[in-house]
Protein backbone atom coordinates (compact mmCIF):
# COMPACT_ATOMS: atom_id res chain seq x y z
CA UNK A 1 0.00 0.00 0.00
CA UNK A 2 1.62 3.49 -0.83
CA UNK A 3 0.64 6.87 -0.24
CA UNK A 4 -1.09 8.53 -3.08
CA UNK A 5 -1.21 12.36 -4.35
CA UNK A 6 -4.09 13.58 -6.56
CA UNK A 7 -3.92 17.08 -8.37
CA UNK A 8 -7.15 18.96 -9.29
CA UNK A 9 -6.15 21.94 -11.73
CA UNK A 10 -8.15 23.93 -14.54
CA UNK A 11 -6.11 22.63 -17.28
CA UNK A 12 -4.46 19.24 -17.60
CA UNK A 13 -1.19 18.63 -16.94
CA UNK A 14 1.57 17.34 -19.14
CA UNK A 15 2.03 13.39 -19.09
CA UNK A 16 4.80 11.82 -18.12
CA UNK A 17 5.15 8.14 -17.73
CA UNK A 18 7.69 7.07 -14.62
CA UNK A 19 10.53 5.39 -16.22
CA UNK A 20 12.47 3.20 -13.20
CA UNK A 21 15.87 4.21 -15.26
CA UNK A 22 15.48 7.74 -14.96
CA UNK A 23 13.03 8.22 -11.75
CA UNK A 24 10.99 11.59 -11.70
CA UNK A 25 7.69 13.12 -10.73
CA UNK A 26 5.09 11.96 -13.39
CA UNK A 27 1.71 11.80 -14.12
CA UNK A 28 -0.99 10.17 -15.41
CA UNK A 29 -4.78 10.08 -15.76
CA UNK A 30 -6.47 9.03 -13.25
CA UNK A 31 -7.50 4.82 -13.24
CA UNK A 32 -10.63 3.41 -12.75
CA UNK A 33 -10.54 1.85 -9.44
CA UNK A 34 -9.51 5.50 -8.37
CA UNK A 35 -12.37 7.28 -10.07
CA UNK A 36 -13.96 7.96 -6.45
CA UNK A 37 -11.22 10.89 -5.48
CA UNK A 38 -12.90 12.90 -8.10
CA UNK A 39 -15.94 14.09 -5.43
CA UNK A 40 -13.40 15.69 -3.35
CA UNK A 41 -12.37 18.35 -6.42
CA UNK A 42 -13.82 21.75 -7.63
CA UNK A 43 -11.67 21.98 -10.56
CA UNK A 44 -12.54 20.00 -13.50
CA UNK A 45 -9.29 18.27 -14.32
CA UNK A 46 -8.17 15.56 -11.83
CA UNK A 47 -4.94 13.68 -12.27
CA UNK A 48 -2.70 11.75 -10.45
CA UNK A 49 1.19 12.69 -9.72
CA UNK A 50 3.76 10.42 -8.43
CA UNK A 51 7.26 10.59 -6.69
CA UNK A 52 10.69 9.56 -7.93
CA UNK A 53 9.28 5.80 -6.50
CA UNK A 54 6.06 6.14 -9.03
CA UNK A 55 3.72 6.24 -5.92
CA UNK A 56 3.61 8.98 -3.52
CA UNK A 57 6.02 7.76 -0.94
CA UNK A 58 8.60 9.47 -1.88
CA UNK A 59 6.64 13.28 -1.40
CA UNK A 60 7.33 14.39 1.96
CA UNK A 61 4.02 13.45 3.88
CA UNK A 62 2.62 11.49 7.19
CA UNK A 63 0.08 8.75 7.50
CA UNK A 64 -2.47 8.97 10.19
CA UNK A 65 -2.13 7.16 13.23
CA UNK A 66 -5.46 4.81 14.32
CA UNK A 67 -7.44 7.38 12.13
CA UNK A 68 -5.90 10.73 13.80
CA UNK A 69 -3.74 13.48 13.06
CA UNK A 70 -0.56 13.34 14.32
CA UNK A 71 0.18 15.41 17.29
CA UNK A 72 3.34 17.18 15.75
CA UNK A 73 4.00 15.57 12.43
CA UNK A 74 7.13 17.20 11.94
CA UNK A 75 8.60 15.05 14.18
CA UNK A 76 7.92 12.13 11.89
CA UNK A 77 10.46 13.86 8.82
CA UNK A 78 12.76 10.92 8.32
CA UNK A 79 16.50 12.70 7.73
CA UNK A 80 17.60 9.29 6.00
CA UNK A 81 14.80 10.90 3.15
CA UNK A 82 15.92 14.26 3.27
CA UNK A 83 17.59 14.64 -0.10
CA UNK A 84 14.52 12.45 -1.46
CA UNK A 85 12.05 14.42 -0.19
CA UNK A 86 13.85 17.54 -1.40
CA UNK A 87 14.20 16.33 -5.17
CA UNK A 88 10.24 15.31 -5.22
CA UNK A 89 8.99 18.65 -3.58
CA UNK A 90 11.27 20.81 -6.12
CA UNK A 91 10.01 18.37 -9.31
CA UNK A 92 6.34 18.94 -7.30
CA UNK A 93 6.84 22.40 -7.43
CA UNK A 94 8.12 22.50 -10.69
CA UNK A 95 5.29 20.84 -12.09
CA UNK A 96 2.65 23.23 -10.57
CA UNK A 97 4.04 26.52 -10.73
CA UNK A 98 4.58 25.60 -14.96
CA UNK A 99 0.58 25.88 -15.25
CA UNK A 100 -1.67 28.36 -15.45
CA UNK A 101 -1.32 30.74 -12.86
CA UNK A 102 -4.30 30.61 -10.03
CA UNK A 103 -4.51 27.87 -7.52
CA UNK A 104 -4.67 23.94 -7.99
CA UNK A 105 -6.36 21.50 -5.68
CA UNK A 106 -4.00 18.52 -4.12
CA UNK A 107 -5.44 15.74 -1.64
CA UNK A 108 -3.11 12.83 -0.51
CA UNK A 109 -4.54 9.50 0.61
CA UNK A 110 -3.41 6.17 1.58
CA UNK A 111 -4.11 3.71 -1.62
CA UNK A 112 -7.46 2.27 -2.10
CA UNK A 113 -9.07 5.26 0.36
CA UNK A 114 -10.34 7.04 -2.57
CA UNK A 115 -14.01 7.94 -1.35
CA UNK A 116 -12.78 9.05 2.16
CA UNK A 117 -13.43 12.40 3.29
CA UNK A 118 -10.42 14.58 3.95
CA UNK A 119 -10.20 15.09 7.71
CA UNK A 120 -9.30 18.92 7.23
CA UNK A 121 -9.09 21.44 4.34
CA UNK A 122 -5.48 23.87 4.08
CA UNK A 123 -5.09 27.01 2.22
CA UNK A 124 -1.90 26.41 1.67
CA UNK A 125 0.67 28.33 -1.11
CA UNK A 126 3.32 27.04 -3.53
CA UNK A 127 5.49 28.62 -1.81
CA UNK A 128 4.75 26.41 1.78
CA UNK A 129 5.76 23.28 -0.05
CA UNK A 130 9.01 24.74 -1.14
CA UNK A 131 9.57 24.35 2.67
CA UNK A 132 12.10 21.67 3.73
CA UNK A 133 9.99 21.05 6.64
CA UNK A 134 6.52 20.78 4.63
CA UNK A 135 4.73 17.38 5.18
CA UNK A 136 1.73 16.57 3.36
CA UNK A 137 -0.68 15.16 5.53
CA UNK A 138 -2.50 11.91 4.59
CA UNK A 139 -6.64 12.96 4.22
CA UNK A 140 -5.65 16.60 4.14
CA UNK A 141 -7.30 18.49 1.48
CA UNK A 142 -5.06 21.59 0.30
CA UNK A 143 -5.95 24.30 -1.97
CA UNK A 144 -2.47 25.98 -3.12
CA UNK A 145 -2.24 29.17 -4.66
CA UNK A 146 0.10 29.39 -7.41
């Protein structure tokens, strides 16, 4: 099971396929069995972006613990992943800021957890994930301005 990250945003994004030679953010449509994420969205184009490790695990982020936030989960930022976590939130970054200018909509779940509800929504901008110590939060809705 992996961590997943879902972008809504007014335009698509480019493709890119994850190549395991060459590891990078990419993105794809989203599948079928994943179809259910889309109620959580405002903007019309929903697509799904993965880490250097073609999930999500490799974006900065925290899992809940028995269904509850984390007390402080910046204590949880592994410094083994540091470098990791840095290349995936610049490619992250990259990604976003090259669209249209605005906001875009990101919401990060645990695989298979599609239809769940976020536990909380963040207004959150681009500029918060450039942040080395920028987690995202597993059932945390974000809406980053650009």
């Amino acid at each position: 099971m992996c961590f997943m990250l879902f972008v809504g945003t007014d335009e698509p994004l480019p493709l890119k396929e994850w190549r395991k030679e060459a590891p990078d953010v990419c993105v794809r449509p989203i599948l079928e069995n994943e179809d259910g994420i889309r109620v959580h969205f405002r903007k019309p184009v929903v697509q799904y972006v993965g880490s250097t490790a073609s999930c999500g695990c490799d974006f900065p982020h925290w899992i809940l613990y028995n269904g509850e936030v984390p007390d402080d989960p910046t204590e949880l930022i592994d410094p083994d992943q540091a470098i990791t976590h840095e290349l995936n939130r610049r490619g992250l970054v990259k990604l976003l800021a090259s669209g249209a200018p605005g906001s875009v909509e990101i919401y990060g779940v645990w695989a298979g957890n599609y239809g769940r509800q976020p536990k909380k929504i963040e207004e959150i901008s681009i500029d918060q994930i450039r942040e080395s110590s920028f987690l995202f939060g597993e059932q945390i809705f974000y809406r980053v301005s650009l």
